[in-house]
N, C-alpha and C. Protein backbone atom coordinates (compact mmCIF):
# COMPACT_ATOMS: atom_id res chain seq x y z
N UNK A 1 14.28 -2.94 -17.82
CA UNK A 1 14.25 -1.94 -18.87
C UNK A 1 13.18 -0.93 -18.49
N UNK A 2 12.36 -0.19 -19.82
CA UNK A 2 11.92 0.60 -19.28
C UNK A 2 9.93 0.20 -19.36
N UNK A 3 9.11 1.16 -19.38
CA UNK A 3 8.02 0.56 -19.11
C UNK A 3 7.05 0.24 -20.70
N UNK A 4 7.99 1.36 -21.17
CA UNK A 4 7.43 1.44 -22.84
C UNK A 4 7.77 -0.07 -23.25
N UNK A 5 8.95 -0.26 -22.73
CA UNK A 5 9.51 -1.74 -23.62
C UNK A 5 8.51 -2.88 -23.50
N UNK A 6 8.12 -2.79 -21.87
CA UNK A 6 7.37 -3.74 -21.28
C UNK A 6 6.30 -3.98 -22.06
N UNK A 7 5.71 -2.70 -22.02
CA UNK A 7 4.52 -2.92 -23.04
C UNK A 7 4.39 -3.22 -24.28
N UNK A 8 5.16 -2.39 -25.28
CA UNK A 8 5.49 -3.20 -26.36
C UNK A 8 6.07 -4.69 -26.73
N UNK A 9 6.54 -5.18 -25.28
CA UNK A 9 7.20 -6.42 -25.66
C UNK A 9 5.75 -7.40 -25.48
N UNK A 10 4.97 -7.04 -24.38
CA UNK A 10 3.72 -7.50 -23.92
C UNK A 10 2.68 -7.69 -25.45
N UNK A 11 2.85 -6.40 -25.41
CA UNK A 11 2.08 -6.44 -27.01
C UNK A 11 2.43 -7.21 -28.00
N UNK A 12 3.54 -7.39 -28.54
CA UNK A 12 4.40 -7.94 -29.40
C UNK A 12 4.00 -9.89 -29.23
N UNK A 13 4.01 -10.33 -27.76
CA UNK A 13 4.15 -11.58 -27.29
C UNK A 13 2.31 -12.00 -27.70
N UNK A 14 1.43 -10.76 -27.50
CA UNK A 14 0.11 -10.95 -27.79
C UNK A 14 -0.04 -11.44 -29.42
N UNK A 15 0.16 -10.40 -30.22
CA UNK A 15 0.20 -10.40 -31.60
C UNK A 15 0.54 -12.02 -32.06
N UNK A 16 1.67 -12.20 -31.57
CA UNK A 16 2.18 -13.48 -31.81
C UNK A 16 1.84 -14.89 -31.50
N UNK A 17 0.65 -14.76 -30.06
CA UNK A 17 0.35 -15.57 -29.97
C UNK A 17 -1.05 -15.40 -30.71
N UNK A 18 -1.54 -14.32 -31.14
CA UNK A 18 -3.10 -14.64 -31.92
C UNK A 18 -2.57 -15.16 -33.04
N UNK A 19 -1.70 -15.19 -33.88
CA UNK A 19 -1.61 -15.50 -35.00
C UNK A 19 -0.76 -17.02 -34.94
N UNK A 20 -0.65 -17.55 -33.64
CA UNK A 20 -0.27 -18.79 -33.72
C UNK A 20 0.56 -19.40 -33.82
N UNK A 21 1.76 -18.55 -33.62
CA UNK A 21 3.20 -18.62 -33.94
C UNK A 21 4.05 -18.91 -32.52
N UNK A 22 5.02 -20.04 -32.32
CA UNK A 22 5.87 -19.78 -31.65
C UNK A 22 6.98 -18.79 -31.65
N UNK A 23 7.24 -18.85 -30.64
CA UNK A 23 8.85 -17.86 -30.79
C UNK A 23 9.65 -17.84 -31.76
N UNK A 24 9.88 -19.02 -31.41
CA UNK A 24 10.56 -19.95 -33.04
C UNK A 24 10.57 -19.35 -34.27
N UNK A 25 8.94 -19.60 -34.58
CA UNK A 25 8.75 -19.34 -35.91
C UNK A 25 8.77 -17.74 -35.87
N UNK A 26 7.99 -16.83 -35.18
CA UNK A 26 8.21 -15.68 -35.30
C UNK A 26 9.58 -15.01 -34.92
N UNK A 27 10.57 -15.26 -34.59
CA UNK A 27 11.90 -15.23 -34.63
C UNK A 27 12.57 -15.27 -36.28
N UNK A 28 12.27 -17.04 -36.33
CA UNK A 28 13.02 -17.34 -38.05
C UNK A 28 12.20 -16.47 -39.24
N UNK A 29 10.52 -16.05 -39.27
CA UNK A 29 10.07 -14.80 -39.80
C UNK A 29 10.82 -13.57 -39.97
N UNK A 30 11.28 -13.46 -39.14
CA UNK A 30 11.64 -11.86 -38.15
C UNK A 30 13.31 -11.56 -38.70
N UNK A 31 13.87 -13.04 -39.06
CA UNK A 31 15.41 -13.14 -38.90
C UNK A 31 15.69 -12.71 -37.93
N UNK A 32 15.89 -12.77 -36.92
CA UNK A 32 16.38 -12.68 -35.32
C UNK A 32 16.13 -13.82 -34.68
N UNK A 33 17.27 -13.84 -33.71
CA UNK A 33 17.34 -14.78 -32.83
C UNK A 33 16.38 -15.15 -31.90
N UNK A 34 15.85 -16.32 -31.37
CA UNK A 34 14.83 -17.01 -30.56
C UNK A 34 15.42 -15.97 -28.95
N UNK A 35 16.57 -15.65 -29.14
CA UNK A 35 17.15 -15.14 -27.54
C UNK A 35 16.59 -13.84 -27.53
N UNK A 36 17.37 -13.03 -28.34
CA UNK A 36 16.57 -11.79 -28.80
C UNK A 36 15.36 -11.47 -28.44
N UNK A 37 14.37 -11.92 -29.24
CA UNK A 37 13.17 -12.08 -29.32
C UNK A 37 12.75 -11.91 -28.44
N UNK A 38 13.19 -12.96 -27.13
CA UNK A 38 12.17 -13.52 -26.30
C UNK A 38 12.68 -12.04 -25.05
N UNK A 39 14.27 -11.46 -25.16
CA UNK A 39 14.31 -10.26 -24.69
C UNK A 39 13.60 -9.15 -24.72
N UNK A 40 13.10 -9.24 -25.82
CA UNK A 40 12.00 -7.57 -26.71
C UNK A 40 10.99 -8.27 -26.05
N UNK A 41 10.26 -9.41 -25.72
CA UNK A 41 9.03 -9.39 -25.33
C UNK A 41 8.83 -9.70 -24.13
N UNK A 42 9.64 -10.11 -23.16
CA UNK A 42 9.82 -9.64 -21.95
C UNK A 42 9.88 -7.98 -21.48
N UNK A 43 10.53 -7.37 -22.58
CA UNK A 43 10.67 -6.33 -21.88
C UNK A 43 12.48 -5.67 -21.52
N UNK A 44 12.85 -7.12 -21.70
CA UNK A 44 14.27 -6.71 -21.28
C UNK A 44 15.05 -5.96 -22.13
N UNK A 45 14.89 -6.02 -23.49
CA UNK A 45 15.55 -5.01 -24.52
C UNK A 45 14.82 -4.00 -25.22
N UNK A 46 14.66 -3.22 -25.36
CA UNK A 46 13.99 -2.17 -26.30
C UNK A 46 14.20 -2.63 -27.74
N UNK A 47 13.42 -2.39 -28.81
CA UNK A 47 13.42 -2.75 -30.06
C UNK A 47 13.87 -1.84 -30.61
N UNK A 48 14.76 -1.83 -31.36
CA UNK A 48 15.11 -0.49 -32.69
C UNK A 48 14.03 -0.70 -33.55
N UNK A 49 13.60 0.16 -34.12
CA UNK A 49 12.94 0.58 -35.22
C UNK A 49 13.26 -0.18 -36.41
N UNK A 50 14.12 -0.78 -37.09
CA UNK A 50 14.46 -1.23 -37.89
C UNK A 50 14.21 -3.09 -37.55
N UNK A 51 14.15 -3.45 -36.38
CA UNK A 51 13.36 -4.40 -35.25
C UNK A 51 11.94 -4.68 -35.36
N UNK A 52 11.61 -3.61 -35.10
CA UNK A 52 10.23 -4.00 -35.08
C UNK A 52 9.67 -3.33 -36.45
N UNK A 53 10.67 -2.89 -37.53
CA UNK A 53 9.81 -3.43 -38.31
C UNK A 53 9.59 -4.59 -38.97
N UNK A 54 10.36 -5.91 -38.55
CA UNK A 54 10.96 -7.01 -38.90
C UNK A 54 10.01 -7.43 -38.32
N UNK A 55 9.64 -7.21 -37.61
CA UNK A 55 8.51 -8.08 -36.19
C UNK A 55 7.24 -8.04 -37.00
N UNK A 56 6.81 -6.62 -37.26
CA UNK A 56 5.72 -6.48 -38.03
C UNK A 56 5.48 -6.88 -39.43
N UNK A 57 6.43 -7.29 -40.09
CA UNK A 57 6.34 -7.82 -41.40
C UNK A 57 6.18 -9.32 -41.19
N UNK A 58 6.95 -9.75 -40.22
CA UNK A 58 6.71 -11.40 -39.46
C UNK A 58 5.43 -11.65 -39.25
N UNK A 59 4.95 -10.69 -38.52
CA UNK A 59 3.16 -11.22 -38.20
C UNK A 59 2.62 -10.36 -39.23
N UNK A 60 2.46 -9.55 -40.08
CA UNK A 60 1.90 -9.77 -41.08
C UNK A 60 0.81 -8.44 -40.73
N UNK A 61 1.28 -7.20 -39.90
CA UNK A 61 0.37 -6.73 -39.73
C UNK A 61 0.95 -5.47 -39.68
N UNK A 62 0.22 -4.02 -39.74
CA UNK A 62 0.71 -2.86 -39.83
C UNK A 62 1.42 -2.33 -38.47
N UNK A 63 1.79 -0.96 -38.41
CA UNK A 63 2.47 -0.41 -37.70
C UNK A 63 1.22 -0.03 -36.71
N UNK A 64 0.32 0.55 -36.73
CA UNK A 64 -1.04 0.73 -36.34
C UNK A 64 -1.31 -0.14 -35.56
N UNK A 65 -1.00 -1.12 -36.46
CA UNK A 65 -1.99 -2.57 -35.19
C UNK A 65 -1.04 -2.78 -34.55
N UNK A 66 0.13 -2.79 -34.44
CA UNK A 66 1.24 -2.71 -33.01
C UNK A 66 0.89 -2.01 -32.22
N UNK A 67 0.50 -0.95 -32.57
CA UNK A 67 0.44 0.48 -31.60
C UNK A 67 -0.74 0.60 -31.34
N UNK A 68 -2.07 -0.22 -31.74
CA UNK A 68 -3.27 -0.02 -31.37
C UNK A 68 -3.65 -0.24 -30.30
N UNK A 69 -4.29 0.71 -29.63
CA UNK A 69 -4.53 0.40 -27.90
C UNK A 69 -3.06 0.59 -26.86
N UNK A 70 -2.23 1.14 -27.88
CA UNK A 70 -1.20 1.25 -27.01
C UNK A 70 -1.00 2.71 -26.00
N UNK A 71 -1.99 2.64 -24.17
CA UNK A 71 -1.59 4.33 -23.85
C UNK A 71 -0.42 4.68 -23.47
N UNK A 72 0.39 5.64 -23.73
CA UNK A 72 1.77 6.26 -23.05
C UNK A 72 1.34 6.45 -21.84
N UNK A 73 2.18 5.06 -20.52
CA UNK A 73 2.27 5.11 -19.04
C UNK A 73 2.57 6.74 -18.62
N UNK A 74 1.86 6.87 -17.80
CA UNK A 74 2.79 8.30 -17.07
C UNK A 74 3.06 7.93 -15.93
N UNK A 75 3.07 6.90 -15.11
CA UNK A 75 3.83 6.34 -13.53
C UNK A 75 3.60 4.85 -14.12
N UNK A 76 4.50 3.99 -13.05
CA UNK A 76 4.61 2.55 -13.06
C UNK A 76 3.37 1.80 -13.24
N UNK A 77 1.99 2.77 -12.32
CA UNK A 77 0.87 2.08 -12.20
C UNK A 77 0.00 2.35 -13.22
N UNK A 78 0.30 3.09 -14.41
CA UNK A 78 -0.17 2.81 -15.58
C UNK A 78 0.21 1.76 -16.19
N UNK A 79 1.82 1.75 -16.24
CA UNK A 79 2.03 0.60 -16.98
C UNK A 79 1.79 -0.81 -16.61
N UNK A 80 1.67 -1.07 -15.33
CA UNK A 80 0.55 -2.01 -14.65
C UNK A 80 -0.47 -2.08 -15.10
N UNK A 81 -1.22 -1.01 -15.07
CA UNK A 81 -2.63 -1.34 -15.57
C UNK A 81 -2.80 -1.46 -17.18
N UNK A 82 -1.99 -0.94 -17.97
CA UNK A 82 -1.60 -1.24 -19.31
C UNK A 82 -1.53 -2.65 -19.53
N UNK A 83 -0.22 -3.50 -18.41
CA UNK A 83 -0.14 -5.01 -19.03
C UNK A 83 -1.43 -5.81 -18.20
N UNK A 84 -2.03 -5.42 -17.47
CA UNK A 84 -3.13 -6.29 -17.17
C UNK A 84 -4.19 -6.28 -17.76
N UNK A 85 -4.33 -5.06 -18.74
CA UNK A 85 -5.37 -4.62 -19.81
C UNK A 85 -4.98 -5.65 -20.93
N UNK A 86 -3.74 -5.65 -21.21
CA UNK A 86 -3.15 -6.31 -22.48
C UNK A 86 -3.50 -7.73 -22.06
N UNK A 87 -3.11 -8.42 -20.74
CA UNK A 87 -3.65 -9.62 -20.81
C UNK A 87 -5.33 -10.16 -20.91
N UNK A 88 -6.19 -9.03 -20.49
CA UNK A 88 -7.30 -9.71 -20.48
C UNK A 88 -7.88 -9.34 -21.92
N UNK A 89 -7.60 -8.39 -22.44
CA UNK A 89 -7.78 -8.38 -24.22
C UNK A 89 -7.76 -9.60 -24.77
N UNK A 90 -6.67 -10.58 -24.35
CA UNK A 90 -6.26 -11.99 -24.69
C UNK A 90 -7.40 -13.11 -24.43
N UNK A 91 -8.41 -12.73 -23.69
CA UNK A 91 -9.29 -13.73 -23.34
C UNK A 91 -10.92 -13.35 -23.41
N UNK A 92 -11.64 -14.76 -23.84
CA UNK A 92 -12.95 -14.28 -24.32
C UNK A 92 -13.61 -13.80 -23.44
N UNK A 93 -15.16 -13.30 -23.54
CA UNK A 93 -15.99 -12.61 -22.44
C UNK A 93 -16.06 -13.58 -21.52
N UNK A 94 -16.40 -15.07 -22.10
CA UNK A 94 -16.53 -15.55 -20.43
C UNK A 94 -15.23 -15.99 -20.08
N UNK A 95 -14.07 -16.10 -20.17
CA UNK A 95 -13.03 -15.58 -19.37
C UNK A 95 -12.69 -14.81 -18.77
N UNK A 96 -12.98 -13.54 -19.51
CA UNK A 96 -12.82 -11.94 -18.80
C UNK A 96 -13.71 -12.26 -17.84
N UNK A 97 -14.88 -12.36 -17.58
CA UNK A 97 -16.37 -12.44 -16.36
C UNK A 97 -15.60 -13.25 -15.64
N UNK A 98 -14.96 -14.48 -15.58
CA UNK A 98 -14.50 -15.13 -14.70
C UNK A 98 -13.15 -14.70 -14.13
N UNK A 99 -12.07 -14.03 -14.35
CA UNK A 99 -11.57 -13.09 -14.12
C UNK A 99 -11.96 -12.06 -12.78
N UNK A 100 -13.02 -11.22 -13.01
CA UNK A 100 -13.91 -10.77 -12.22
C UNK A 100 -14.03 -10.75 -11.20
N UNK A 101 -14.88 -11.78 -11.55
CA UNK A 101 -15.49 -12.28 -10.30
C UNK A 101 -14.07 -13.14 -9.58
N UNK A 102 -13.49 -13.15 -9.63
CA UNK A 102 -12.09 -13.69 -9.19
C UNK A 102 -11.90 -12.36 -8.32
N UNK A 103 -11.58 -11.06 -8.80
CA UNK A 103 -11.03 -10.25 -8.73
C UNK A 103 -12.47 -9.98 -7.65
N UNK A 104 -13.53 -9.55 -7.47
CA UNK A 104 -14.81 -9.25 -7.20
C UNK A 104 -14.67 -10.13 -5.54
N UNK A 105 -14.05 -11.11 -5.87
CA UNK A 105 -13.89 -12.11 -4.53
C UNK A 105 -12.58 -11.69 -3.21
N UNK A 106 -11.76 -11.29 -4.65
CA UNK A 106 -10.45 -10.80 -3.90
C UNK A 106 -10.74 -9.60 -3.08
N UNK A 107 -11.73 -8.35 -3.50
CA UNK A 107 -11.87 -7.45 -3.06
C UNK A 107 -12.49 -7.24 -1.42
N UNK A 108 -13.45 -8.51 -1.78
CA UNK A 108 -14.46 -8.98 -0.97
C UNK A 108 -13.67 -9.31 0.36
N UNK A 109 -12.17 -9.93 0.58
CA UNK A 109 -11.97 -10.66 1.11
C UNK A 109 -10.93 -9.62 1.54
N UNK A 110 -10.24 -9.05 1.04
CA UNK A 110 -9.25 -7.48 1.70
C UNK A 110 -10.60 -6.78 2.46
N UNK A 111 -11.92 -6.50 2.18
CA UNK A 111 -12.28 -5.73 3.14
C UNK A 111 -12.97 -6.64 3.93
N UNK A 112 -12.49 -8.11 4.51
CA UNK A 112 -13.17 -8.80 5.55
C UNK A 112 -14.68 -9.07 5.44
N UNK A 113 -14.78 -9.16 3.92
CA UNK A 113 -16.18 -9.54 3.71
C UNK A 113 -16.28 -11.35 3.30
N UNK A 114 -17.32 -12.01 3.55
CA UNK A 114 -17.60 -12.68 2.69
C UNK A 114 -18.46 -13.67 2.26
């Protein structure tokens, strides 16, 4: 699909897991199918509007907080850097630091350092 979807589906899969919900349940919330669902947050289907506002009444949260932090990609490698932003949002500081330094090691090791 396209990259907007990605992200919103990314987003969508976040929301859902802070609030603790399987697919499942945020599906049978949502009235939509567990298949569905798991399409919009992959990425593979785009949501209608009338969709996600089902989504957002499911988790219990405004239109805003869907869209919060959400930037409009302008090439692929935004929207890359969009869903790798979205995943580390997902994790505490000392996760994010360990992350890092993960990443800090990787760098280290492309320029034959170490």
């Amino acid at each position: 699909m396209n990259d907007v979807s990605k992200i919103i589906g990314d987003r969508i899969r976040i929301l859902r897991n802070s609030k603790g919900f399987s697919i499942e349940e945020l599906a049978h919330r949502a009235d939509v199918s567990n298949t569905h669902l798991g399409h919009i947050e992959r990425g593979d289907r785009s949501p209608t509007v009338e969709m996600l506002g089902k989504i957002v009444i499911a988790l219990d949260i405004s239109f805003a907080e869907l869209f919060s932090e959400f930037p409009m990609p302008n090439s692929e490698n935004d929207t890359v850097l969009t869903l790798l932003i979205n995943k580390l949002n997902t994790l505490n500081v000392s996760e994010q630091k360990i992350v890092l330094d993960i990443i800090d090691n990787l760098f280290k090791l492309a320029k034959g350092q170490s």
